[in-house]
PDB file of N, CA and C in Angstrom:
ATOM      1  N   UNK A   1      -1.700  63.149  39.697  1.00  0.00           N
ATOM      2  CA  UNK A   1      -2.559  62.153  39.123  1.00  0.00           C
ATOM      3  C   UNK A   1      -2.709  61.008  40.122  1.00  0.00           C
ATOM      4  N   UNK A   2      -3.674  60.997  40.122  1.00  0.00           N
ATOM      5  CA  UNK A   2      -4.133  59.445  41.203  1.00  0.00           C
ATOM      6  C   UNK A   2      -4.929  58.586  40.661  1.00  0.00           C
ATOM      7  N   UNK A   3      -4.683  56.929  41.085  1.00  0.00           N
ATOM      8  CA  UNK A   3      -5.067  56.154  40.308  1.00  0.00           C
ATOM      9  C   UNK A   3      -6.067  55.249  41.460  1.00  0.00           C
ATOM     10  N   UNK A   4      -7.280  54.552  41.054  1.00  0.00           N
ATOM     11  CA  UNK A   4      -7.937  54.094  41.793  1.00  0.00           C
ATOM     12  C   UNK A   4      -7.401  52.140  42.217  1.00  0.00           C
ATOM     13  N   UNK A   5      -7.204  52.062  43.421  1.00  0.00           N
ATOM     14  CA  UNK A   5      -6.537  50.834  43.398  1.00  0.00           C
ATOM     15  C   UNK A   5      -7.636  49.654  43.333  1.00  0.00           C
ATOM     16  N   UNK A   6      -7.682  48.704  42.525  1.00  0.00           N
ATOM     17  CA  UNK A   6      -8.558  47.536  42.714  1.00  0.00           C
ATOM     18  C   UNK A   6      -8.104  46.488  43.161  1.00  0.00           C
ATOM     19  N   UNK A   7      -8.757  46.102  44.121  1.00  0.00           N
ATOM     20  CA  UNK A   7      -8.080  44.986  44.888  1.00  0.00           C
ATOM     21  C   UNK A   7      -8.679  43.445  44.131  1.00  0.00           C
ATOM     22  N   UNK A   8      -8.000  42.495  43.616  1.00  0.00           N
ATOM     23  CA  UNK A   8      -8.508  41.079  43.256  1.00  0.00           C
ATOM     24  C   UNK A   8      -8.966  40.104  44.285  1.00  0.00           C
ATOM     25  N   UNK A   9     -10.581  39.319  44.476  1.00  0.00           N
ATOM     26  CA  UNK A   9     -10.388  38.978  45.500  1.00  0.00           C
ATOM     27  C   UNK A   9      -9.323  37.275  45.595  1.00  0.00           C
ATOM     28  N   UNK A  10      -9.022  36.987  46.285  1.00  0.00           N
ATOM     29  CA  UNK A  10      -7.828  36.071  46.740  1.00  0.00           C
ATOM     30  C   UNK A  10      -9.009  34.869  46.969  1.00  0.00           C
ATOM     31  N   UNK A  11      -8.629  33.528  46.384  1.00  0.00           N
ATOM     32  CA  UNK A  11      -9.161  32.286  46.022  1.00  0.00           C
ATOM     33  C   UNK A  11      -8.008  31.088  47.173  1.00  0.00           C
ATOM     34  N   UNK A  12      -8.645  30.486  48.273  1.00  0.00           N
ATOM     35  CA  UNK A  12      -8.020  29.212  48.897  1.00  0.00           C
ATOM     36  C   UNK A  12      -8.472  28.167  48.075  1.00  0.00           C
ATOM     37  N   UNK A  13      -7.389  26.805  47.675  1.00  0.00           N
ATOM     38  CA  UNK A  13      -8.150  26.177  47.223  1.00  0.00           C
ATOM     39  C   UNK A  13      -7.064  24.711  48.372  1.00  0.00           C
ATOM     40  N   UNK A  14      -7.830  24.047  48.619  1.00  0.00           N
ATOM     41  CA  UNK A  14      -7.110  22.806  49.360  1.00  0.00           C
ATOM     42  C   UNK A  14      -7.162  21.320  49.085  1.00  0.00           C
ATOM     43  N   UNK A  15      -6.202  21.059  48.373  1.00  0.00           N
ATOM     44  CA  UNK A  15      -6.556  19.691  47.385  1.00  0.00           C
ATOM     45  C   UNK A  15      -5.455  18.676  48.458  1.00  0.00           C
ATOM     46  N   UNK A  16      -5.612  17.493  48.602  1.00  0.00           N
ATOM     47  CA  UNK A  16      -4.540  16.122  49.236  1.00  0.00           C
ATOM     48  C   UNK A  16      -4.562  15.508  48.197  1.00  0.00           C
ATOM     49  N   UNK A  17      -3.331  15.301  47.992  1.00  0.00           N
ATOM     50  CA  UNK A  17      -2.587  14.316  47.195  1.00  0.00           C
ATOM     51  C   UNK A  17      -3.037  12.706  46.888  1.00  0.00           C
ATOM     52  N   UNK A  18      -2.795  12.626  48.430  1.00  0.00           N
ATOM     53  CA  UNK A  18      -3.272  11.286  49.145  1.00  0.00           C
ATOM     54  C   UNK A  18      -4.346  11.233  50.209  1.00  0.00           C
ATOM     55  N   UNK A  19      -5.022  10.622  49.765  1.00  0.00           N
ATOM     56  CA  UNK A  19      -6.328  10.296  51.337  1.00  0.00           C
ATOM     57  C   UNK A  19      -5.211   9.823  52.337  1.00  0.00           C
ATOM     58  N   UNK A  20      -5.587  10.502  53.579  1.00  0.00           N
ATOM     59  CA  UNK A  20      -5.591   9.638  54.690  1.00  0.00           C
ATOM     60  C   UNK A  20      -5.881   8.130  55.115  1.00  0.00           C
ATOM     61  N   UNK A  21      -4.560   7.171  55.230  1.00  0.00           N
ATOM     62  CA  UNK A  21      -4.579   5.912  55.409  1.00  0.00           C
ATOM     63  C   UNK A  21      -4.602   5.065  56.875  1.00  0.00           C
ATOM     64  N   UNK A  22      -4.541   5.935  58.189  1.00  0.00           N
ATOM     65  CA  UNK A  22      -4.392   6.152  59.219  1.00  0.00           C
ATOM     66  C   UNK A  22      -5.716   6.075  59.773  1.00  0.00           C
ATOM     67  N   UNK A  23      -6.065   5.112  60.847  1.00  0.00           N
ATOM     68  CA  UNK A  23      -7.358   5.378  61.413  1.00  0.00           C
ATOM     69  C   UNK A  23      -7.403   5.724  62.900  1.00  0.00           C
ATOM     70  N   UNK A  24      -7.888   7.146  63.193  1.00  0.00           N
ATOM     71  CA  UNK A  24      -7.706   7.718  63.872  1.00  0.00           C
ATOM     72  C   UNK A  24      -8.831   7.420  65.490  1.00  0.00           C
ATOM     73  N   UNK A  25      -9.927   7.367  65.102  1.00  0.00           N
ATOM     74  CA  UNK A  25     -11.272   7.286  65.825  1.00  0.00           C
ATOM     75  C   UNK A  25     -12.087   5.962  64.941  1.00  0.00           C
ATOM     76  N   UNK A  26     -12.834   5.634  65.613  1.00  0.00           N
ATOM     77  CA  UNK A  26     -13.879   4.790  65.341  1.00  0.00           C
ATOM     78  C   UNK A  26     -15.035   4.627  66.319  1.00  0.00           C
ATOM     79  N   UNK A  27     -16.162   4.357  65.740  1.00  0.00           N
ATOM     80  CA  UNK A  27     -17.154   4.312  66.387  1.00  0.00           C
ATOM     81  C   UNK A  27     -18.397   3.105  65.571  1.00  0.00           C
ATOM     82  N   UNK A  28     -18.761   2.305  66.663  1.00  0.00           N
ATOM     83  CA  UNK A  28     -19.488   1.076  65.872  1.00  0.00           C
ATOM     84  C   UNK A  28     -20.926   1.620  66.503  1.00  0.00           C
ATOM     85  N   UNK A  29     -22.027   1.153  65.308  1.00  0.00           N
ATOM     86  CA  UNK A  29     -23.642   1.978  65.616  1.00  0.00           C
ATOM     87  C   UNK A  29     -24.308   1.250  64.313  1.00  0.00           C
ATOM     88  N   UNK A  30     -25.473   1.757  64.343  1.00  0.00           N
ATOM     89  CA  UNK A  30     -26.859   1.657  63.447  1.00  0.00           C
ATOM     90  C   UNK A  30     -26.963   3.178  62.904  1.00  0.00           C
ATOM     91  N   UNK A  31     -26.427   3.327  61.443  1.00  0.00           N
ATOM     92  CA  UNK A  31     -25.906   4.591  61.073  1.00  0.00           C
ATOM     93  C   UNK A  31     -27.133   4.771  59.889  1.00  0.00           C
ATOM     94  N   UNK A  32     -27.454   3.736  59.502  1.00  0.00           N
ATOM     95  CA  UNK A  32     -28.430   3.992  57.696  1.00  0.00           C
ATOM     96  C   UNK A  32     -29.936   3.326  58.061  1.00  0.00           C
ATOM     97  N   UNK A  33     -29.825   3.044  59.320  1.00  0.00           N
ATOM     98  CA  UNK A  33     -31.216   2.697  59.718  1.00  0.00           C
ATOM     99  C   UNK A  33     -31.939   0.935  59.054  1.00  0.00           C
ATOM    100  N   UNK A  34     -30.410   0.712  59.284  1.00  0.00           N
ATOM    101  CA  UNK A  34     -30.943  -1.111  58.545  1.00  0.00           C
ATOM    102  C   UNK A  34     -30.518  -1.561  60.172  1.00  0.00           C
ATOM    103  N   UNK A  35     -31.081  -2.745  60.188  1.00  0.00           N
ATOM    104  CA  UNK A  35     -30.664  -3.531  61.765  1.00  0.00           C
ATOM    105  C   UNK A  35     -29.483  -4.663  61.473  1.00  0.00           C
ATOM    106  N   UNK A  36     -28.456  -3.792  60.921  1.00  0.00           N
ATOM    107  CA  UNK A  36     -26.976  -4.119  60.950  1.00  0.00           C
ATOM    108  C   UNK A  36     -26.264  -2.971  61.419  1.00  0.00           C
ATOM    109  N   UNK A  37     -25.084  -3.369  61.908  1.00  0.00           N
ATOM    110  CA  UNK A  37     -23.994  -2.752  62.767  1.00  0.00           C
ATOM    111  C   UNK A  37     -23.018  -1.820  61.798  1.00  0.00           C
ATOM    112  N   UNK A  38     -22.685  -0.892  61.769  1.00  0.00           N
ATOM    113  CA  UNK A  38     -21.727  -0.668  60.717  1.00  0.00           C
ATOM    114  C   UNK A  38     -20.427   0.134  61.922  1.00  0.00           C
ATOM    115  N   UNK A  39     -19.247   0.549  61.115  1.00  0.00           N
ATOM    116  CA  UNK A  39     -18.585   1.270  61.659  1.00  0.00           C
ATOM    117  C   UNK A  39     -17.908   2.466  60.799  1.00  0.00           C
ATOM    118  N   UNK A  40     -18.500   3.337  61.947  1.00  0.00           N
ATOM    119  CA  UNK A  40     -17.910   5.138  61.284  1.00  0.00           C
ATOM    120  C   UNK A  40     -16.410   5.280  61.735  1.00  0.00           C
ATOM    121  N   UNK A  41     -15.456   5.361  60.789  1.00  0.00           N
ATOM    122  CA  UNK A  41     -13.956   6.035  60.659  1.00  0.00           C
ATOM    123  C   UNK A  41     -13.601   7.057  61.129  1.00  0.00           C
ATOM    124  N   UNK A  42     -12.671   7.684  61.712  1.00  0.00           N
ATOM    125  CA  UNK A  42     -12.534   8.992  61.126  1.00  0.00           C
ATOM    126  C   UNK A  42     -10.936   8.762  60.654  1.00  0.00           C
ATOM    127  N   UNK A  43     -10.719   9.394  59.735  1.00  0.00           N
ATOM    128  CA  UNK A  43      -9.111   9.329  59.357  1.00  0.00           C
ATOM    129  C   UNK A  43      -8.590  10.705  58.915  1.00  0.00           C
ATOM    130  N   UNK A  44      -8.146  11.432  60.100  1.00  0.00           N
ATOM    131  CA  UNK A  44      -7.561  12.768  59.286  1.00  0.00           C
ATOM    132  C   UNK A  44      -8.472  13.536  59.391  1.00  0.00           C
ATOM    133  N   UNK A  45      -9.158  13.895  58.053  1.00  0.00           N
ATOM    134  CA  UNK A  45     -10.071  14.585  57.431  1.00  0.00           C
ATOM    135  C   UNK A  45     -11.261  14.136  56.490  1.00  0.00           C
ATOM    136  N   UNK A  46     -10.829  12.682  57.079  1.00  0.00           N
ATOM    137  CA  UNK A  46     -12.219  11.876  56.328  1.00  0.00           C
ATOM    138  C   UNK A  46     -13.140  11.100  57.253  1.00  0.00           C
ATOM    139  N   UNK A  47     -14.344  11.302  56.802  1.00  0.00           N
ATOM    140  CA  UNK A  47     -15.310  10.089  57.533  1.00  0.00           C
ATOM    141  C   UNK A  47     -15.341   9.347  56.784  1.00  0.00           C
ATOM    142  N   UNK A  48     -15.198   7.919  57.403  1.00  0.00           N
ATOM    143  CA  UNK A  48     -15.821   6.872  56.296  1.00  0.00           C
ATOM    144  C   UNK A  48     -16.824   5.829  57.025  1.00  0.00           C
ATOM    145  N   UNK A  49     -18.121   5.354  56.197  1.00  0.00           N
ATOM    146  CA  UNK A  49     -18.831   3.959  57.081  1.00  0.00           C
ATOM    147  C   UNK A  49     -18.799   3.481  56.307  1.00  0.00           C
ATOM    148  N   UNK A  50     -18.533   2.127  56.762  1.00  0.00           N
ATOM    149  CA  UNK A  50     -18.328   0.689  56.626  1.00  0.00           C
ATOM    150  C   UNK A  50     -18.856   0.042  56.971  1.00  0.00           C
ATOM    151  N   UNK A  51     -19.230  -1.079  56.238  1.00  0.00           N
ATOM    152  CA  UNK A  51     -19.922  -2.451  56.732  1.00  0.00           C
ATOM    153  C   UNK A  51     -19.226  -3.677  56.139  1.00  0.00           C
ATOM    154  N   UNK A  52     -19.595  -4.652  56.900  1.00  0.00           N
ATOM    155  CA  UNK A  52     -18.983  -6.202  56.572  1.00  0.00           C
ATOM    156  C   UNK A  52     -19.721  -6.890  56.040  1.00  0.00           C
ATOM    157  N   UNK A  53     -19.736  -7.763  54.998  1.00  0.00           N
ATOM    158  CA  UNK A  53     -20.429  -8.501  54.032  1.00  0.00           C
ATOM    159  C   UNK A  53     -20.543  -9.706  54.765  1.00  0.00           C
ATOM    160  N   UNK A  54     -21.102 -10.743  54.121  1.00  0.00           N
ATOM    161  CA  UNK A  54     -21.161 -12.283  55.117  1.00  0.00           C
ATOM    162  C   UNK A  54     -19.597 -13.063  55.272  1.00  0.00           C
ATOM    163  N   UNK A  55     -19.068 -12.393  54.411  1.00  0.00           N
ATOM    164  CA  UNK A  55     -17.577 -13.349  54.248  1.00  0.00           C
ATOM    165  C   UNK A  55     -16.621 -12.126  55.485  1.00  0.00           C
ATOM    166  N   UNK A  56     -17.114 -11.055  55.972  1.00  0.00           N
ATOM    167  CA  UNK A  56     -15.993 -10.380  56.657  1.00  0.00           C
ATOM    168  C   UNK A  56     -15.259  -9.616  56.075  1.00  0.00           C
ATOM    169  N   UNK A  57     -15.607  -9.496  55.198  1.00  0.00           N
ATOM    170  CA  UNK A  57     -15.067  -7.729  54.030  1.00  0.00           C
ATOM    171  C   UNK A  57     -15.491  -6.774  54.286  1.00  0.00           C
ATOM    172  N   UNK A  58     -14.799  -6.099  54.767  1.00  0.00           N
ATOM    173  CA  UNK A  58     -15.718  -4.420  55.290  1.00  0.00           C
ATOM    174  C   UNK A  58     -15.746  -3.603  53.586  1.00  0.00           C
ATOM    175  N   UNK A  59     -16.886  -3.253  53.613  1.00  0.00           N
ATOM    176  CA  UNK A  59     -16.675  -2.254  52.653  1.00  0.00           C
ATOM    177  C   UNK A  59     -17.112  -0.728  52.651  1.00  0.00           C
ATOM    178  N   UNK A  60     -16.603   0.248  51.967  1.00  0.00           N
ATOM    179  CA  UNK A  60     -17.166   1.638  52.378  1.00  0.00           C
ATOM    180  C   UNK A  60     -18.629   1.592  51.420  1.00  0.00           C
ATOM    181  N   UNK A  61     -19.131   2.411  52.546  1.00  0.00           N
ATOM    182  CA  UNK A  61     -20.620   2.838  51.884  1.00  0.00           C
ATOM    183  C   UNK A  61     -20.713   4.025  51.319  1.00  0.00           C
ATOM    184  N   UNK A  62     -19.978   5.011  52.089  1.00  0.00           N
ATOM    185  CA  UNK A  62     -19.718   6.640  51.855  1.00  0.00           C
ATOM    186  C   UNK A  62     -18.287   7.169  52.185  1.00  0.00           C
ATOM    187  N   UNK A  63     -17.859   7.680  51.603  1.00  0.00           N
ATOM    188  CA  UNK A  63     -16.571   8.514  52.275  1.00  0.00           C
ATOM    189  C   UNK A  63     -16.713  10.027  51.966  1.00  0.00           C
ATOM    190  N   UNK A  64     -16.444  10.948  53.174  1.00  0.00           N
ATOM    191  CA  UNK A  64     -16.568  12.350  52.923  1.00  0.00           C
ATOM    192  C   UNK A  64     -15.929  13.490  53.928  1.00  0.00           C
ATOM    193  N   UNK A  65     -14.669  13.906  52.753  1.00  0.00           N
ATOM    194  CA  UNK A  65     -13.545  15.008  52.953  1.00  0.00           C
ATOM    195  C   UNK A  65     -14.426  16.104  53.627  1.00  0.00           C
ATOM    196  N   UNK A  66     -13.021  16.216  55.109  1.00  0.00           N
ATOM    197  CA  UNK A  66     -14.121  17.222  55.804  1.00  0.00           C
ATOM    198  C   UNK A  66     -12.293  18.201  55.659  1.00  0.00           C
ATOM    199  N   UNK A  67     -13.246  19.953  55.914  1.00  0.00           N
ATOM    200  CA  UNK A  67     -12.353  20.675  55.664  1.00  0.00           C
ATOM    201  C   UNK A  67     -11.908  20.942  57.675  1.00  0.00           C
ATOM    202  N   UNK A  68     -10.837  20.151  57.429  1.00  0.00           N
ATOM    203  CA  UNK A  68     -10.369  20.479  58.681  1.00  0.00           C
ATOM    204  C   UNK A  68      -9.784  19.150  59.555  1.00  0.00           C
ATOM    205  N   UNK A  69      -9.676  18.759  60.578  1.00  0.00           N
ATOM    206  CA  UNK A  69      -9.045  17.743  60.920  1.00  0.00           C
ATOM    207  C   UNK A  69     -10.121  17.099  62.419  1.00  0.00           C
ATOM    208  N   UNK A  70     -10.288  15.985  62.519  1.00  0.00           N
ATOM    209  CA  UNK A  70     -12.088  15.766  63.078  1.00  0.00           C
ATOM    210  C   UNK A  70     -10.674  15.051  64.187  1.00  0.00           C
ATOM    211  N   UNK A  71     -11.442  15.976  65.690  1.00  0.00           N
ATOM    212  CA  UNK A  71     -10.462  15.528  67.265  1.00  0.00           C
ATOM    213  C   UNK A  71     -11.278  14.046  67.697  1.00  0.00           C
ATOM    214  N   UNK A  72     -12.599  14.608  67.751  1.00  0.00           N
ATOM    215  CA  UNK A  72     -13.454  12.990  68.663  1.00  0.00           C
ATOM    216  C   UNK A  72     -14.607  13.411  67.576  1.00  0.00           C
ATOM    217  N   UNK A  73     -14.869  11.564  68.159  1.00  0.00           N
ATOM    218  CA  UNK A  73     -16.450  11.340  67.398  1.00  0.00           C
ATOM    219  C   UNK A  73     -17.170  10.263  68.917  1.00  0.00           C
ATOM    220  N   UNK A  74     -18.069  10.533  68.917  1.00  0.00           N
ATOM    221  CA  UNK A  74     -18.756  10.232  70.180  1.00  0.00           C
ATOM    222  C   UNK A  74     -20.143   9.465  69.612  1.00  0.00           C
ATOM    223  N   UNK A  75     -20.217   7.983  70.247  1.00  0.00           N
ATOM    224  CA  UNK A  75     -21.935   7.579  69.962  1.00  0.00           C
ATOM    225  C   UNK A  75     -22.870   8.392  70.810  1.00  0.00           C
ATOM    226  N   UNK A  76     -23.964   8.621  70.380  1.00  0.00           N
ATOM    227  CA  UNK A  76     -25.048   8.894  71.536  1.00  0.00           C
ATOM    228  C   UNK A  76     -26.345   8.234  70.947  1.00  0.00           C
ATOM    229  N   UNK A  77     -27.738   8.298  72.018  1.00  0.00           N
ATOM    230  CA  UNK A  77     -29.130   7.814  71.802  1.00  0.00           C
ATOM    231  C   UNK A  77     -29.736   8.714  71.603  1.00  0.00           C
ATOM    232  N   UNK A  78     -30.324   8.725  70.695  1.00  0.00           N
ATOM    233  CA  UNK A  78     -31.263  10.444  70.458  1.00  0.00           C
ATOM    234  C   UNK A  78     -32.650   9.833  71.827  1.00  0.00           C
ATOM    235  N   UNK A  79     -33.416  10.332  72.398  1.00  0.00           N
ATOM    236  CA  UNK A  79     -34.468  10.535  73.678  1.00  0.00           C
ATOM    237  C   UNK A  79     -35.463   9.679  72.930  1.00  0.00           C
ATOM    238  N   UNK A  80     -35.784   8.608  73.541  1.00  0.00           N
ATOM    239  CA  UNK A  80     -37.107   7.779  73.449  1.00  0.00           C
ATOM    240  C   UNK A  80     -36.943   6.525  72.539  1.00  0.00           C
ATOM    241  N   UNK A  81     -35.288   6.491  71.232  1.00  0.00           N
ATOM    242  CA  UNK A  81     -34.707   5.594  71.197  1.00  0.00           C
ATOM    243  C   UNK A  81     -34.614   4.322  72.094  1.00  0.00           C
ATOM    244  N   UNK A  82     -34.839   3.345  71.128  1.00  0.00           N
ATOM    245  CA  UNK A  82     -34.494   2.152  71.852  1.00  0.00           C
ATOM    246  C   UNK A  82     -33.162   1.536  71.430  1.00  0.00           C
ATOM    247  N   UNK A  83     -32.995   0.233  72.084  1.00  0.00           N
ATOM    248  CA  UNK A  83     -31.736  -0.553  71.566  1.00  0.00           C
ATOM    249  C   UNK A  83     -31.608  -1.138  70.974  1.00  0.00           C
TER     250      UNK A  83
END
């Protein structure tokens, strides 16, 4: 007697406890297309941008869990950009 084997498929799931509090990279730019300065994070596995209010409070605009751990973040000019 032989029996047919079914295999279940296998589920990763990857949850943190804690965000990343550590700031790893940074990079200051014109990210949302307003003519203010903001600055992109990276921490870990998170991006975050930030901006500063008139009093000097940075605050986040976006934060977003990347699957994996981010080495460099680099500014560049996209071609025909100005300054």
């Amino acid at each position: 007697m032989t029996t047919a084997s079914h295999s279940t498929p296998v589920f990763l799931y990857n949850l943190n406890l804690q965000p990343p509090t550590a700031i790893n990279l940074a990079v200051v730019g014109n990210f949302s297309g307003l003519k203010q300065q903001e600055i992109l994070v990276a921490r870990n596995s998170l991006l975050e941008l930030l901006r500063s209010d008139i009093y000097g409070k940075l605050s986040v605009l976006i934060s977003h869990e990347i699957f994996g751990i981010i080495r460099s973040i680099v500014p560049f000019r996209l071609t025909g950009g100005s300054k």
